[in-house]
N, C-alpha and C. Protein backbone atom coordinates (compact mmCIF):
# COMPACT_ATOMS: atom_id res chain seq x y z
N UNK A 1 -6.77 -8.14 9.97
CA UNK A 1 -7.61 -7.06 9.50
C UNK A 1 -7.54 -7.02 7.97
N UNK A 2 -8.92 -6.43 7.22
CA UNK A 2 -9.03 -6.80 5.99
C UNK A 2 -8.52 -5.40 4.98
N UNK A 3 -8.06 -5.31 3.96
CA UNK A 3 -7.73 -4.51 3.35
C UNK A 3 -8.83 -3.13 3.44
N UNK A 4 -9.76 -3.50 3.23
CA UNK A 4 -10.91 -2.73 3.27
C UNK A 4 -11.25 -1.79 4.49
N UNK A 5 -11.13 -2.68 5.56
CA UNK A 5 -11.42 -2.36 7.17
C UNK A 5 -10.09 -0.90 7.50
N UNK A 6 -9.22 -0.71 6.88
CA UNK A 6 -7.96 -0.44 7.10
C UNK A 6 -8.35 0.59 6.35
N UNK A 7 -8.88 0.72 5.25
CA UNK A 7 -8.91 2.18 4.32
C UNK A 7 -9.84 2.81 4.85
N UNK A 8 -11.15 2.37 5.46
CA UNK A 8 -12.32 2.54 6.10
C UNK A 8 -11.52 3.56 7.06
N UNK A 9 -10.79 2.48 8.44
CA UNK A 9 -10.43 3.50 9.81
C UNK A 9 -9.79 4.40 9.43
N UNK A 10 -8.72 4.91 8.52
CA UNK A 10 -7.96 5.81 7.83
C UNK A 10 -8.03 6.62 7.47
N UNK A 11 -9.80 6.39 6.63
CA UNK A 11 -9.73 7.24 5.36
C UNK A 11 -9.37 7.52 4.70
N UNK A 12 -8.82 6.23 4.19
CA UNK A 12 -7.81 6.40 2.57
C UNK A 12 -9.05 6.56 1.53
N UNK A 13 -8.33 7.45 0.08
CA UNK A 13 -8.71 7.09 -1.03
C UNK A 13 -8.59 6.39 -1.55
N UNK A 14 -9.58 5.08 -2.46
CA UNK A 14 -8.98 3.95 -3.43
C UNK A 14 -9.03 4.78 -4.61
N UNK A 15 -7.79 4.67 -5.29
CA UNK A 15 -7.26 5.40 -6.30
C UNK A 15 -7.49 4.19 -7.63
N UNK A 16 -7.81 2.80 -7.54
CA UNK A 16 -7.71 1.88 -8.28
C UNK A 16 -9.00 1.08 -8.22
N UNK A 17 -9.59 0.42 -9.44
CA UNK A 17 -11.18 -0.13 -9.28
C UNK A 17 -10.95 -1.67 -9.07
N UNK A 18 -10.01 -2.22 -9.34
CA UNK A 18 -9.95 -3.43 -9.37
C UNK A 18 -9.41 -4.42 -8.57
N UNK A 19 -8.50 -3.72 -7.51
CA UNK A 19 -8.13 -4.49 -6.34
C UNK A 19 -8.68 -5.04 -5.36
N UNK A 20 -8.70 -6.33 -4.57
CA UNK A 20 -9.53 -6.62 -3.69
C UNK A 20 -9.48 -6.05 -2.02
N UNK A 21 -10.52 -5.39 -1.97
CA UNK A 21 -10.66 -4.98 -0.40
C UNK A 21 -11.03 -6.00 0.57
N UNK A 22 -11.02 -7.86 0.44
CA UNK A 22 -11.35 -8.23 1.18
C UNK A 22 -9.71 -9.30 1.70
N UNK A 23 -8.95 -8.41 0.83
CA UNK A 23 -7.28 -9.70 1.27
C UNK A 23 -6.99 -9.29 3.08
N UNK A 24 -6.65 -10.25 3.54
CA UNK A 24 -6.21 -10.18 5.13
C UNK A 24 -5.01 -9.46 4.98
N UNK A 25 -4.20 -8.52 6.08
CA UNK A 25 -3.07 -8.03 5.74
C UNK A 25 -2.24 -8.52 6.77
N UNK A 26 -1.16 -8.84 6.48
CA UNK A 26 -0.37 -10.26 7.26
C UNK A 26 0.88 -8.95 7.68
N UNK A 27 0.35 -7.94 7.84
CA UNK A 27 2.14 -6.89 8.48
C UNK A 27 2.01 -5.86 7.26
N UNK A 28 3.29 -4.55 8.01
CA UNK A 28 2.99 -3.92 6.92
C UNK A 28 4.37 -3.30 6.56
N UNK A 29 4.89 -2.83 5.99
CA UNK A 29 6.35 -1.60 5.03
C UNK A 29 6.43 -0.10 4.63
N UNK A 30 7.04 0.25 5.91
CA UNK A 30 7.23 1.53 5.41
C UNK A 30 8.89 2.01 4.51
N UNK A 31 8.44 2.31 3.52
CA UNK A 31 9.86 2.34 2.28
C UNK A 31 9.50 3.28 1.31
N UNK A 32 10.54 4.01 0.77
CA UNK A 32 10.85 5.04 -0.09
C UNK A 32 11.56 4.07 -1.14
N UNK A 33 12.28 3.36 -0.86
CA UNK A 33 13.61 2.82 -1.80
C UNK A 33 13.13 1.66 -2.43
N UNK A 34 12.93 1.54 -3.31
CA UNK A 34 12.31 0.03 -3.82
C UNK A 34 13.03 -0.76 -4.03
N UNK A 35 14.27 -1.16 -4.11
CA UNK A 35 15.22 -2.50 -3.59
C UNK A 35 14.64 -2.98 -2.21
N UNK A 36 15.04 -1.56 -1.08
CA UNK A 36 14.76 -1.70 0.37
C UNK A 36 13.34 -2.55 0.50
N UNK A 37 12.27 -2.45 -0.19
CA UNK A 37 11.09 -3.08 -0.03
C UNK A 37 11.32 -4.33 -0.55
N UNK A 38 11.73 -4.37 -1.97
CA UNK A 38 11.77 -5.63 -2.33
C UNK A 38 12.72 -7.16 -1.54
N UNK A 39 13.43 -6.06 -0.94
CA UNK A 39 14.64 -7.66 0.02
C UNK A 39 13.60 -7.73 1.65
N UNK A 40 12.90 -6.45 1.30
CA UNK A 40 12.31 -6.88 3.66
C UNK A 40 10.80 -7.44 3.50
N UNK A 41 10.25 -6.46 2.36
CA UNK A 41 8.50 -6.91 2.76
C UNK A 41 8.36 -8.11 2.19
N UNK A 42 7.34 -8.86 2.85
CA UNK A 42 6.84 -10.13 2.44
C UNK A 42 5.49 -10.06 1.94
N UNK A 43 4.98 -11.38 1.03
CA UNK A 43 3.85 -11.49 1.23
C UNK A 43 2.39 -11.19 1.77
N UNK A 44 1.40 -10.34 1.64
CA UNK A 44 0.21 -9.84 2.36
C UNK A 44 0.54 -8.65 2.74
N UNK A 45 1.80 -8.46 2.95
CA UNK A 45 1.52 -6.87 3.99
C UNK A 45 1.23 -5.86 3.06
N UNK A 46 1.02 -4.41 3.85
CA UNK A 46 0.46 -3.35 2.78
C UNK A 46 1.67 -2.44 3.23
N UNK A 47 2.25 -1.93 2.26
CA UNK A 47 3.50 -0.82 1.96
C UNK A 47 2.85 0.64 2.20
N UNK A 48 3.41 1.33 2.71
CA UNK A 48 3.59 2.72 2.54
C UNK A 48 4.55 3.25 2.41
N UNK A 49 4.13 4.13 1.06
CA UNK A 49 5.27 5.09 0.53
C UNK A 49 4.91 6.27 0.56
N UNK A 50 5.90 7.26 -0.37
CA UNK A 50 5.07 8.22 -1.32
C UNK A 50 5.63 8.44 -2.37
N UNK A 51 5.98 7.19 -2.83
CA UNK A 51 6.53 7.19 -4.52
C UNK A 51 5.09 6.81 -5.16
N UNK A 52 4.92 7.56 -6.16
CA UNK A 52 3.77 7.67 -7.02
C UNK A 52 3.71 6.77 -8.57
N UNK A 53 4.70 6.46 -8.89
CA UNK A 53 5.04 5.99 -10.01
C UNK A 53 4.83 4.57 -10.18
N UNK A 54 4.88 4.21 -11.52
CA UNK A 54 4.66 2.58 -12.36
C UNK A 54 5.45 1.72 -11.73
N UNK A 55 6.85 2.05 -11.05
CA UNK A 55 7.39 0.80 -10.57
C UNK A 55 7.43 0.51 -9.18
N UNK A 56 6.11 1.16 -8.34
CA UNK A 56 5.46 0.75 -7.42
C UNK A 56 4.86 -0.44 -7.75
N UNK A 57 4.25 -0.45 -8.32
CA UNK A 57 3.06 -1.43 -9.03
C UNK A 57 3.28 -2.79 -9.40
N UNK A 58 5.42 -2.73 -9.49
CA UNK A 58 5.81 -3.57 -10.50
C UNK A 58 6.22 -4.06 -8.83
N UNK A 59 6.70 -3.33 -7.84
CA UNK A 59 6.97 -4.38 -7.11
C UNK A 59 6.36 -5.03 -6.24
N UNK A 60 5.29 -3.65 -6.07
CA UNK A 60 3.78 -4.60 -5.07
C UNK A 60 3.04 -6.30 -5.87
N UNK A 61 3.18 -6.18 -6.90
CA UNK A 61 3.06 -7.05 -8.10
C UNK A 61 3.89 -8.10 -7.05
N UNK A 62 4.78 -7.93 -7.87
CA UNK A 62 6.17 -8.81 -7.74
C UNK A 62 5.97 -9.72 -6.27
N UNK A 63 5.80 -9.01 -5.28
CA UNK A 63 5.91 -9.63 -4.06
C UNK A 63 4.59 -10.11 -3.51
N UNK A 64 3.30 -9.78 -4.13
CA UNK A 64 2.20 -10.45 -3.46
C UNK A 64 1.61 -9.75 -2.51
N UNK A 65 2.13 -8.31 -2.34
CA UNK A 65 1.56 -7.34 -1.53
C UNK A 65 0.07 -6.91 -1.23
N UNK A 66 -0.86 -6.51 -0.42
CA UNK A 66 -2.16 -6.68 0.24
C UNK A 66 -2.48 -5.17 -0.84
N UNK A 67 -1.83 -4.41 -0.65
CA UNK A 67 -2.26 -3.06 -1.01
C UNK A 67 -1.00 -2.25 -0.31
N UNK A 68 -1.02 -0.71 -1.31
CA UNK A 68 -0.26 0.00 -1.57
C UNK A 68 -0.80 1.67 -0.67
N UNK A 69 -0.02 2.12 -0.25
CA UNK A 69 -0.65 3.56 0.75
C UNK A 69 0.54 4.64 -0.25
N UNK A 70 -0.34 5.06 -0.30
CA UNK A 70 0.60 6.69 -1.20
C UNK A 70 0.33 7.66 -0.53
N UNK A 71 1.56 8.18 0.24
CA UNK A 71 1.31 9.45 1.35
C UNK A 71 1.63 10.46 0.86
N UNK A 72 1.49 11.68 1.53
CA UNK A 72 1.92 13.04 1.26
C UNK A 72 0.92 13.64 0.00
N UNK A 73 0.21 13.20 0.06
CA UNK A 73 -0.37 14.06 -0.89
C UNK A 73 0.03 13.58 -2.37
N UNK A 74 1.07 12.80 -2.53
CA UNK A 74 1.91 12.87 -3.92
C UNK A 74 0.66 12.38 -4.74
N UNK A 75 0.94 12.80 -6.09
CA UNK A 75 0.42 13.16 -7.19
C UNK A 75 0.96 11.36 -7.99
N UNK A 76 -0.28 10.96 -7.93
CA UNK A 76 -0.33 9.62 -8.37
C UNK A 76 -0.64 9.35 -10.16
N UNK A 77 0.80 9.16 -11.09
CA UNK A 77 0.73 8.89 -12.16
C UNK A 77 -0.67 8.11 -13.20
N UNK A 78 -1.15 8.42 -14.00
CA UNK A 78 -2.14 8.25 -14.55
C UNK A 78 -1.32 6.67 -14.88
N UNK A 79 -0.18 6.77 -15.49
CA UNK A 79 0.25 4.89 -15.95
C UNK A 79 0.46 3.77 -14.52
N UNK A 80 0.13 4.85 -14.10
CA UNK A 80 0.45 3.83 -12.10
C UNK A 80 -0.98 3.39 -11.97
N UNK A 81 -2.07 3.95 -11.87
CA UNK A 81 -3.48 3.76 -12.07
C UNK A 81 -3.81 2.47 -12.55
N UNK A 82 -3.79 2.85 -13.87
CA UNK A 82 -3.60 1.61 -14.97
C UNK A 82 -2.90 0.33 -14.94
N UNK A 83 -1.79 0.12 -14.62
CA UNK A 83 -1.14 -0.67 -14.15
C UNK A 83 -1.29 -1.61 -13.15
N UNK A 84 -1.69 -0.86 -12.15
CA UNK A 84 -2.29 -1.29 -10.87
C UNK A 84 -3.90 -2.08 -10.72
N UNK A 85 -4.40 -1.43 -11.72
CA UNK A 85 -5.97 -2.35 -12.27
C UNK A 85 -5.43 -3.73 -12.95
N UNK A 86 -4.68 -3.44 -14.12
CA UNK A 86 -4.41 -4.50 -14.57
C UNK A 86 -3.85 -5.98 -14.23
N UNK A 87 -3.35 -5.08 -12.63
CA UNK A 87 -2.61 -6.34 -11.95
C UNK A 87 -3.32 -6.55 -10.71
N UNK A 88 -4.71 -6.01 -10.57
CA UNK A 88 -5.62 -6.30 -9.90
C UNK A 88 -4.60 -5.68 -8.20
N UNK A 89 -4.49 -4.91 -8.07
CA UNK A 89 -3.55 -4.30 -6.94
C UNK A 89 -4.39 -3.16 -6.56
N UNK A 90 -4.55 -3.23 -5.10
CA UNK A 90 -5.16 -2.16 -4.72
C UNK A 90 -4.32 -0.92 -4.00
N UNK A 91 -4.91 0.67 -4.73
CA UNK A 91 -3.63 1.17 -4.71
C UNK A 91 -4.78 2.44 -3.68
N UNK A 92 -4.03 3.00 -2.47
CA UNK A 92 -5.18 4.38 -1.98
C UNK A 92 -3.84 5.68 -1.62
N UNK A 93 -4.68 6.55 -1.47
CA UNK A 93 -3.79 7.85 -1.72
C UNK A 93 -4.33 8.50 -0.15
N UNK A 94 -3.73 9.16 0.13
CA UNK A 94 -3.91 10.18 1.78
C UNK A 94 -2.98 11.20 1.79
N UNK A 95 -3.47 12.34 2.13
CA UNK A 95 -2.64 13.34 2.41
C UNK A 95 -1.46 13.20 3.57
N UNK A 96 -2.12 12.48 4.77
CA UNK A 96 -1.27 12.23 5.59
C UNK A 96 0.05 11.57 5.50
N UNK A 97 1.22 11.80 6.23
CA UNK A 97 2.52 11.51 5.70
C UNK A 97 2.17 9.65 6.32
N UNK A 98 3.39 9.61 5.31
CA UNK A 98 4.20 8.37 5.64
C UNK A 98 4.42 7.92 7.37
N UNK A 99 5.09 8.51 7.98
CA UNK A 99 4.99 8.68 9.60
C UNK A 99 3.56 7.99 10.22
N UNK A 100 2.51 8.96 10.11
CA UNK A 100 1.69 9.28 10.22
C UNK A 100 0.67 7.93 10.26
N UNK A 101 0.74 8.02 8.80
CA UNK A 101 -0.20 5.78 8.11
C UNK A 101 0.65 4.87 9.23
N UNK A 102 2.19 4.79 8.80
CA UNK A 102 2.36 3.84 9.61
C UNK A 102 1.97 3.60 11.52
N UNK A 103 2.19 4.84 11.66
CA UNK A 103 1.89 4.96 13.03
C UNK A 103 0.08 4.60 13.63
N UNK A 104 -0.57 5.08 12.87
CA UNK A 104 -2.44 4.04 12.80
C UNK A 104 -2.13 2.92 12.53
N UNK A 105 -1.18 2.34 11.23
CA UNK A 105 -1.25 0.66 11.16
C UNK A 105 -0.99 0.23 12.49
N UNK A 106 -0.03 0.44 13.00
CA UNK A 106 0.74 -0.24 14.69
C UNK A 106 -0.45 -0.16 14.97
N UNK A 107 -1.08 1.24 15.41
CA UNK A 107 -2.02 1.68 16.73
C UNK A 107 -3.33 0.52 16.28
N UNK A 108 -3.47 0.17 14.96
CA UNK A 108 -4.65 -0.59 14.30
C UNK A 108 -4.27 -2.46 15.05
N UNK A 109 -2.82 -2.67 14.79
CA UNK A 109 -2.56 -3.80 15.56
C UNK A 109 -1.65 -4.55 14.18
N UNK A 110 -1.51 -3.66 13.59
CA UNK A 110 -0.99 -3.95 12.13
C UNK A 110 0.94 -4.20 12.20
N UNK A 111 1.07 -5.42 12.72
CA UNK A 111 2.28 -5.74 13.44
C UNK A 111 3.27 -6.48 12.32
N UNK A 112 4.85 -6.38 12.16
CA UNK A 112 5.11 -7.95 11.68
C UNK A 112 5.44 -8.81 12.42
N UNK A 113 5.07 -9.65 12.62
CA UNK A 113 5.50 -11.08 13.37
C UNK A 113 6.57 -11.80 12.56
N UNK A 114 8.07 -12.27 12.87
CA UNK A 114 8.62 -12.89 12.52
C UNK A 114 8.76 -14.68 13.13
């Protein structure tokens, strides 16, 4: 399923202009702790958090991540925005919790396969 297809069933907000909505998403991460993300998620999948901040950006970056889910409502930094264009990362925002996203990704078929 395509990045796009996923914000569509959801109804996420894209919070960012420059990320691509057409990357495949290969699994997905639910994490608060950004070490914790950086040693489990791999490649393609899309993270959900609800950390709002710049060094989201640095590790969705870092790892090659599909796109970024910001739950709870949190209040998404104007330098996280920015950041996230620049590194061509697609970033969407939802009121709905953390719980909540991940539990539609599964129900979506949004699995990791090891």
């Amino acid at each position: 399923m395509k990045v796009g297809e996923v914000a569509q069933l959801l109804n996420l907000t894209k919070v960012t202009g420059r990320g691509s909505l057409e990357m495949e998403i290969k699994g997905g991460y639910t994490s608060d702790l950004l070490s914790n993300v950086m040693g489990q998620a791999k490649p393609g999948m899309i993270w959900v958090t609800m950390q709002g901040h710049h060094n989201v950006v640095a590790v969705a970056s870092l790892l090659g991540l599909a796109a970024v889910i910001i739950t709870g409502g949190t209040k998404i930094e104007a330098d996280t925005i920015t950041k996230a264009d620049e590194n061509e990362l697609t970033v969407f925002s939802t009121n709905m919790s953390s719980y909540e996203v991940t539990g539609k990704l599964y129900a979506l078929g949004i699995i990791n396969r090891q």
